[in-house]
PDB file of N, CA and C in Angstrom:
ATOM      1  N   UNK A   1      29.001 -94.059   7.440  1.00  0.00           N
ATOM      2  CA  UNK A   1      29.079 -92.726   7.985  1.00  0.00           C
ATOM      3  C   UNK A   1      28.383 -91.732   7.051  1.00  0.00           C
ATOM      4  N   UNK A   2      28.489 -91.593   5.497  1.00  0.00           N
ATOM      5  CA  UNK A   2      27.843 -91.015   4.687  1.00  0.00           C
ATOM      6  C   UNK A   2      26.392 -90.912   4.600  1.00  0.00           C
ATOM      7  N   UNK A   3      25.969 -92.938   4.629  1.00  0.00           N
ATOM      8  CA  UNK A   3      24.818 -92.366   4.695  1.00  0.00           C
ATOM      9  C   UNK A   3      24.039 -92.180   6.143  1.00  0.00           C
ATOM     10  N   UNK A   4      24.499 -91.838   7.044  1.00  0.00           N
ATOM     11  CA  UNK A   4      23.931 -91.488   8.526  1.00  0.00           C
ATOM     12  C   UNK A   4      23.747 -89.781   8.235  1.00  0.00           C
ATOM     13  N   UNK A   5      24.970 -89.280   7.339  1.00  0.00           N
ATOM     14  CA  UNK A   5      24.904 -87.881   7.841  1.00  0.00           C
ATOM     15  C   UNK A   5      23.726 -87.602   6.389  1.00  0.00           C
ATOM     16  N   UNK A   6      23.401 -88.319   5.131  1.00  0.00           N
ATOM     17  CA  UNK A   6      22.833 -88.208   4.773  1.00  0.00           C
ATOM     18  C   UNK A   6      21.162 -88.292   5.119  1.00  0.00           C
ATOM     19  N   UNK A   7      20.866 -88.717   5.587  1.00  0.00           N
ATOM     20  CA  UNK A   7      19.695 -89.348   6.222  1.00  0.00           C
ATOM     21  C   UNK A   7      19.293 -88.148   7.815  1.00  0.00           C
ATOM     22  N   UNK A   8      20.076 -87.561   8.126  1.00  0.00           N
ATOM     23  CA  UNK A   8      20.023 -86.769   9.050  1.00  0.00           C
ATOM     24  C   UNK A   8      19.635 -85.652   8.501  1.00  0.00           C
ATOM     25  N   UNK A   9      20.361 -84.993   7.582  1.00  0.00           N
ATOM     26  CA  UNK A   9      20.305 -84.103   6.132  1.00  0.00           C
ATOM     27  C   UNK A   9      19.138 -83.964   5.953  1.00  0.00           C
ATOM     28  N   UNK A  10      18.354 -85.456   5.400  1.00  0.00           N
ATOM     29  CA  UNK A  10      17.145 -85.189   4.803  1.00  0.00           C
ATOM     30  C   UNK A  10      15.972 -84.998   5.762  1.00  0.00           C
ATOM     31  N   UNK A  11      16.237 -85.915   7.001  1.00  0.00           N
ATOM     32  CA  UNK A  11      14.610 -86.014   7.531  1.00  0.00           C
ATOM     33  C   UNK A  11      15.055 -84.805   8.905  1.00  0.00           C
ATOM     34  N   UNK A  12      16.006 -84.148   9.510  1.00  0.00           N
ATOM     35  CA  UNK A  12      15.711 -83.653  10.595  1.00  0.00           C
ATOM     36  C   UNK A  12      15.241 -81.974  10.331  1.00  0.00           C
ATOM     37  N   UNK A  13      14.228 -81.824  10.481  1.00  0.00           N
ATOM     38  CA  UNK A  13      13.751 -80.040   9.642  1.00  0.00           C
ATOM     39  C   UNK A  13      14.900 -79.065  10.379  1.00  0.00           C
ATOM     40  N   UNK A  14      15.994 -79.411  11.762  1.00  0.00           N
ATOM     41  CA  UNK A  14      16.504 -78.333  12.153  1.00  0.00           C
ATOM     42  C   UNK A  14      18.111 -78.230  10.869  1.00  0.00           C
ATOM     43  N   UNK A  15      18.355 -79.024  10.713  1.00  0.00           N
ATOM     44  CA  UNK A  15      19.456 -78.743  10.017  1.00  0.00           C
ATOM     45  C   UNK A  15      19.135 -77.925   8.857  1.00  0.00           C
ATOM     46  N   UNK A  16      19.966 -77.282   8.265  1.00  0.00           N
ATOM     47  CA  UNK A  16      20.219 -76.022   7.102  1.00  0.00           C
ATOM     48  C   UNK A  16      20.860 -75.781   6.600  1.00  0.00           C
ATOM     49  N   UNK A  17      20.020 -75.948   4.903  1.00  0.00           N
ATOM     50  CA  UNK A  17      21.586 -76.940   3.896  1.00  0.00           C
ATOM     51  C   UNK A  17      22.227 -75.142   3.111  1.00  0.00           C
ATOM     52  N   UNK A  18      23.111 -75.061   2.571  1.00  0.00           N
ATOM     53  CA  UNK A  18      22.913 -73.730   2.091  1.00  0.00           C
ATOM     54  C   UNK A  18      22.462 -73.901   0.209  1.00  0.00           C
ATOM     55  N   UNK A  19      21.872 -75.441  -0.158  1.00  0.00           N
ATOM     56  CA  UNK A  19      21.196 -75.506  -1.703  1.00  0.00           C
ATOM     57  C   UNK A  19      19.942 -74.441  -1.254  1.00  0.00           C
ATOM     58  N   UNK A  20      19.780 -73.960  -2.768  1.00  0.00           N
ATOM     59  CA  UNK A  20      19.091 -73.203  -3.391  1.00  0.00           C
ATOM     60  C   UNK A  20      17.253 -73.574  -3.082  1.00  0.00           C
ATOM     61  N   UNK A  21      16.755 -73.315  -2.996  1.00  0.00           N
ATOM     62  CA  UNK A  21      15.137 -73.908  -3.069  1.00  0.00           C
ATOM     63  C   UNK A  21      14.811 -73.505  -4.647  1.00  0.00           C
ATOM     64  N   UNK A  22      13.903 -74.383  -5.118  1.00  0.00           N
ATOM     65  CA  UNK A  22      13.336 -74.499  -6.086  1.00  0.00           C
ATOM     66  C   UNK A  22      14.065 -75.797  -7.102  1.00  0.00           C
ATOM     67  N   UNK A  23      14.148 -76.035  -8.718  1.00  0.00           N
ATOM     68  CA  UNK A  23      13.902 -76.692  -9.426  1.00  0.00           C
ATOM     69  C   UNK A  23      15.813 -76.724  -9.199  1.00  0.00           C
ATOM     70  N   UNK A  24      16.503 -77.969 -10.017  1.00  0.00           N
ATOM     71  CA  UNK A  24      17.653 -77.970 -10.168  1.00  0.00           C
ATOM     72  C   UNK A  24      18.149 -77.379 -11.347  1.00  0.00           C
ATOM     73  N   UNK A  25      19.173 -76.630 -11.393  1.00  0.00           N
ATOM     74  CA  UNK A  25      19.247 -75.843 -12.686  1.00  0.00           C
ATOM     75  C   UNK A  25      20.325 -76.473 -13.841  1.00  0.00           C
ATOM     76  N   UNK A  26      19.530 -77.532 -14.820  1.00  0.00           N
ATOM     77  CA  UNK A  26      20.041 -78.495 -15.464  1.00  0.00           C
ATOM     78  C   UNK A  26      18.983 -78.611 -16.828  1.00  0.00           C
ATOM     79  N   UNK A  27      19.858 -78.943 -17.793  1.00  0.00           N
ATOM     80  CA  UNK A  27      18.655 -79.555 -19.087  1.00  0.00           C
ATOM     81  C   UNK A  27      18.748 -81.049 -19.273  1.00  0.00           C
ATOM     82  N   UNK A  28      17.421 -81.374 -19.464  1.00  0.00           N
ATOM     83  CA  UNK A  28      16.876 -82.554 -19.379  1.00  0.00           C
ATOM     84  C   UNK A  28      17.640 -83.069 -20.741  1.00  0.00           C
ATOM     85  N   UNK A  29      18.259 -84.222 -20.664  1.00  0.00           N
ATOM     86  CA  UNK A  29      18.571 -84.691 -21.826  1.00  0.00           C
ATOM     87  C   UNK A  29      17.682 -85.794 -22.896  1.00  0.00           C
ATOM     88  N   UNK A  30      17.495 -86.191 -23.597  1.00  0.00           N
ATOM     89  CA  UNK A  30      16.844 -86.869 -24.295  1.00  0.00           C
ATOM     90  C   UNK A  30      17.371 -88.247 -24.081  1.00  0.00           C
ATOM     91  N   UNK A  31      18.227 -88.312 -24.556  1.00  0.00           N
ATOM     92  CA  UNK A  31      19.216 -89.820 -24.732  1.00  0.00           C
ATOM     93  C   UNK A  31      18.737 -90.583 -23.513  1.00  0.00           C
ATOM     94  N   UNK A  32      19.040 -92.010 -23.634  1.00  0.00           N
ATOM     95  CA  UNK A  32      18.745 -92.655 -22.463  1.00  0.00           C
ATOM     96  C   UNK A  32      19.635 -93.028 -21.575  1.00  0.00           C
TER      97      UNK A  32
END
């Protein structure tokens, strides 16, 4: 069920997520 509504999420252009546009706002860590 998750990933159906995921997959719907990503590829159908009518749905409308309320995330932010642009870069994710996070620091890159070094470590592996």
């Amino acid at each position: 069920m998750a990933l159906r509504q995921i997959c719907q999420w990503s590829f159908n252009p009518t749905i409308e997520t309320e995330l932010p546009e642009g870069t994710p706002p996070y620091i890159e860590n070094d470590a592996p």
